[in-house]
N, C-alpha and C. Protein backbone atom coordinates (compact mmCIF):
# COMPACT_ATOMS: atom_id res chain seq x y z
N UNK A 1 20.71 -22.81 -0.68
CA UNK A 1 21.48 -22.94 0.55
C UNK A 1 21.81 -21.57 1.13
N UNK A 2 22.44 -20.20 -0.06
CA UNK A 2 22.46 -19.36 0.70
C UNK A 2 21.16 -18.66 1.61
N UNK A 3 19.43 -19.17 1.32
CA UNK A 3 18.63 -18.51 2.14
C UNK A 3 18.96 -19.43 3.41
N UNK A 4 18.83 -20.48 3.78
CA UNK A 4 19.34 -20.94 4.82
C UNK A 4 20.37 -20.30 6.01
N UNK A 5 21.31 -19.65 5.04
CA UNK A 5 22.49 -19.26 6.02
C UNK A 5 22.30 -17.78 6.22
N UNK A 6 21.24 -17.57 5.50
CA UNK A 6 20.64 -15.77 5.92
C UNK A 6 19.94 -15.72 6.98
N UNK A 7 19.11 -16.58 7.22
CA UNK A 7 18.50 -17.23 8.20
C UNK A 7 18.68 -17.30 9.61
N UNK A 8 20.01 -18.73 9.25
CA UNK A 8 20.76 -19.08 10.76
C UNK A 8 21.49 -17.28 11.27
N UNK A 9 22.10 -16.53 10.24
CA UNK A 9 22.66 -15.85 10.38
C UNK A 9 22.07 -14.54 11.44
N UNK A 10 20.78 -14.25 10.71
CA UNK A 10 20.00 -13.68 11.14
C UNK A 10 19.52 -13.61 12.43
N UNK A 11 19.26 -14.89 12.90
CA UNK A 11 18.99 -15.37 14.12
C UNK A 11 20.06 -15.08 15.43
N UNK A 12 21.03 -15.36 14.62
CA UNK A 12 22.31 -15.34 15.54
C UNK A 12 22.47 -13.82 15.87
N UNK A 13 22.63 -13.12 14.73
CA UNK A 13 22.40 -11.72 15.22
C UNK A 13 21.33 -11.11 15.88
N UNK A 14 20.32 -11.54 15.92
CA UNK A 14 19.26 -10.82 16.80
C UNK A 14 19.51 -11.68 18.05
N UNK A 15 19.50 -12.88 18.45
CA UNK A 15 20.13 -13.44 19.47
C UNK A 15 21.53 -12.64 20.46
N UNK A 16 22.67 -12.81 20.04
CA UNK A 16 23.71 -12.32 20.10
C UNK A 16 24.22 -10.94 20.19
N UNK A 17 23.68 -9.61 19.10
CA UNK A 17 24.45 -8.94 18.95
C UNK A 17 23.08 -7.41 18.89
N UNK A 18 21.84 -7.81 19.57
CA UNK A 18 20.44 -6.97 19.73
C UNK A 18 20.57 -6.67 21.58
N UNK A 19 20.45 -5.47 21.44
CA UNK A 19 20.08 -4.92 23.06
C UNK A 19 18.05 -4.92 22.71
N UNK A 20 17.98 -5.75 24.16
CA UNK A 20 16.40 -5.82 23.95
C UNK A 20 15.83 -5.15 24.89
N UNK A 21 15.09 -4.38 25.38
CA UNK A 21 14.67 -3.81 26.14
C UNK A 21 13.79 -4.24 27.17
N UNK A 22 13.87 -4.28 28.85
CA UNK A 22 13.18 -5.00 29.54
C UNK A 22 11.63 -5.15 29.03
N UNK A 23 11.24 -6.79 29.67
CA UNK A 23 9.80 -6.89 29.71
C UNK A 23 8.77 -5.46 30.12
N UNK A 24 9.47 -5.57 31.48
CA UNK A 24 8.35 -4.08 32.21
C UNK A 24 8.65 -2.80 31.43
N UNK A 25 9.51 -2.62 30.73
CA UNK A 25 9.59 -1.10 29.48
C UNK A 25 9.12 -1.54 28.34
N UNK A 26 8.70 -2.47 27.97
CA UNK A 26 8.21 -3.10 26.69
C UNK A 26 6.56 -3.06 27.01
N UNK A 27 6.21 -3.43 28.20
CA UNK A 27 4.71 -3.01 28.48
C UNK A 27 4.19 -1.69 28.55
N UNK A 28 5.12 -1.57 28.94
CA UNK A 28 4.92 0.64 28.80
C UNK A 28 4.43 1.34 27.81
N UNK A 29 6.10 0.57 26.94
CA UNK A 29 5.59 1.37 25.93
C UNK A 29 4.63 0.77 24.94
N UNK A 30 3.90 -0.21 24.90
CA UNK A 30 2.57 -0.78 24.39
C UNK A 30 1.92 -0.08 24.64
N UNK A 31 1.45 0.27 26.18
CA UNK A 31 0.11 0.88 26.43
C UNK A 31 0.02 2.76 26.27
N UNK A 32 1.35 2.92 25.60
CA UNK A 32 1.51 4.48 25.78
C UNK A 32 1.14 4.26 24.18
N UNK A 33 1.54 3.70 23.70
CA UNK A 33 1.42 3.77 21.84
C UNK A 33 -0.12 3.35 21.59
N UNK A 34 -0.39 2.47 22.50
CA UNK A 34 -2.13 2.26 22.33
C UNK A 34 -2.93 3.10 22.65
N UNK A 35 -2.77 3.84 23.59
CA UNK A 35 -3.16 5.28 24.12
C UNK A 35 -3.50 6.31 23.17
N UNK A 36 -2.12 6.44 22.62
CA UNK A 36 -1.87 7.87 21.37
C UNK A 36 -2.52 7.29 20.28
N UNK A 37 -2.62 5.58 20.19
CA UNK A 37 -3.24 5.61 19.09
C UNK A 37 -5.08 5.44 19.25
N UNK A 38 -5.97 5.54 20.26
CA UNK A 38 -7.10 5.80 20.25
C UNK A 38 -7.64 6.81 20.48
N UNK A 39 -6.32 7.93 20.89
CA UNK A 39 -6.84 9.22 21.76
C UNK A 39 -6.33 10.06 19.88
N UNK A 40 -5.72 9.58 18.91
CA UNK A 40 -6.05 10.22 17.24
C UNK A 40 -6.61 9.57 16.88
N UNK A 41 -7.01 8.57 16.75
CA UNK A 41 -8.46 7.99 16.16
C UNK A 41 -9.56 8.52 16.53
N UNK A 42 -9.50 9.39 17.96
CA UNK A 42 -10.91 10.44 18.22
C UNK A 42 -10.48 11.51 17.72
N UNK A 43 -9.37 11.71 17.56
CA UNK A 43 -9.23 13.58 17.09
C UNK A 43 -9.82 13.18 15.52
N UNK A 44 -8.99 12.17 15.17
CA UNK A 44 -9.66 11.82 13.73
C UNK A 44 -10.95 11.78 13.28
N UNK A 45 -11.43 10.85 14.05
CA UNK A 45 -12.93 10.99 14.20
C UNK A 45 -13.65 12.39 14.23
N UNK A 46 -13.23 13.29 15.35
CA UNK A 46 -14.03 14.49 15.38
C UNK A 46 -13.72 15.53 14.44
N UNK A 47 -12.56 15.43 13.71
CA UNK A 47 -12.12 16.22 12.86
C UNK A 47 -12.82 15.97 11.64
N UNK A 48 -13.21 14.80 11.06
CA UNK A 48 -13.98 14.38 10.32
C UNK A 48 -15.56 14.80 10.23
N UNK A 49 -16.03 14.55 11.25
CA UNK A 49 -17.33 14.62 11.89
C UNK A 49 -17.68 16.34 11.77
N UNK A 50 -16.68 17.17 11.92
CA UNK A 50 -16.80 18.49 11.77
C UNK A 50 -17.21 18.76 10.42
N UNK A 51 -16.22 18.49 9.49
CA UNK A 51 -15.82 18.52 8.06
C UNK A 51 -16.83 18.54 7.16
N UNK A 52 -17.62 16.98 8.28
CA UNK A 52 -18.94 16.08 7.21
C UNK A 52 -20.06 17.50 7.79
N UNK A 53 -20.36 17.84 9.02
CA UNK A 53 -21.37 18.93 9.34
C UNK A 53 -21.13 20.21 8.67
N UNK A 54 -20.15 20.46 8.11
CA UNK A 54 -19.72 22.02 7.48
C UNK A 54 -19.99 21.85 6.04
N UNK A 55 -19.52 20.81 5.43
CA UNK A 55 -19.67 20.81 4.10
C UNK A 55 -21.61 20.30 4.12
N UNK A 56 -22.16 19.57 4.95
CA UNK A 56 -23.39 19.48 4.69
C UNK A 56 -24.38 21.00 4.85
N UNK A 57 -23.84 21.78 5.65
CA UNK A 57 -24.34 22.83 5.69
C UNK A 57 -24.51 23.67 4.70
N UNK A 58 -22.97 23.73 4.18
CA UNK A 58 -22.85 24.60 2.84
C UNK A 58 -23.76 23.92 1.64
N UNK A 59 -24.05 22.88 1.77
CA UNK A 59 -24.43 22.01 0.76
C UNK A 59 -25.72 22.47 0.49
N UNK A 60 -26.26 22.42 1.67
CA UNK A 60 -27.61 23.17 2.10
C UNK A 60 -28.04 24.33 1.46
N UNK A 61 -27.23 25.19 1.44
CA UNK A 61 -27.45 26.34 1.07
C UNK A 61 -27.45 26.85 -0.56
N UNK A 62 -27.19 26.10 -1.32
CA UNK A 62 -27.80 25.67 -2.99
C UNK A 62 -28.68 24.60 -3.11
């Protein structure tokens, strides 16, 4: 019974006692976090891609 009333409780507080931030600032910041996160998945990428050409080089050379 007490998970039950953690529950209702829970609810009530995110209901009740949560500042939520508008719809139109909630889209924002989606597409700004989706942004940063494909524009380091290329730094990632190319940082990698460097790494793999340098160490194959050196590799090369024994």
């Amino acid at each position: 019974m007490k998970f039950v009333t953690y529950v209702k409780e829970s609810f009530r507080e995110l209901k009740d006692n949560m500042t939520w931030i508008s719809w139109e600032e909630a889209q924002k910041s989606t597409a700004v976090v989706a942004i940063f996160t494909v524009l380091f998945a290329i730094a990632i990428f190319l940082a990698d891609k460097v790494f793999q050409t340098l160490l194959n080089k050196i590799f090369e050379l024994f």
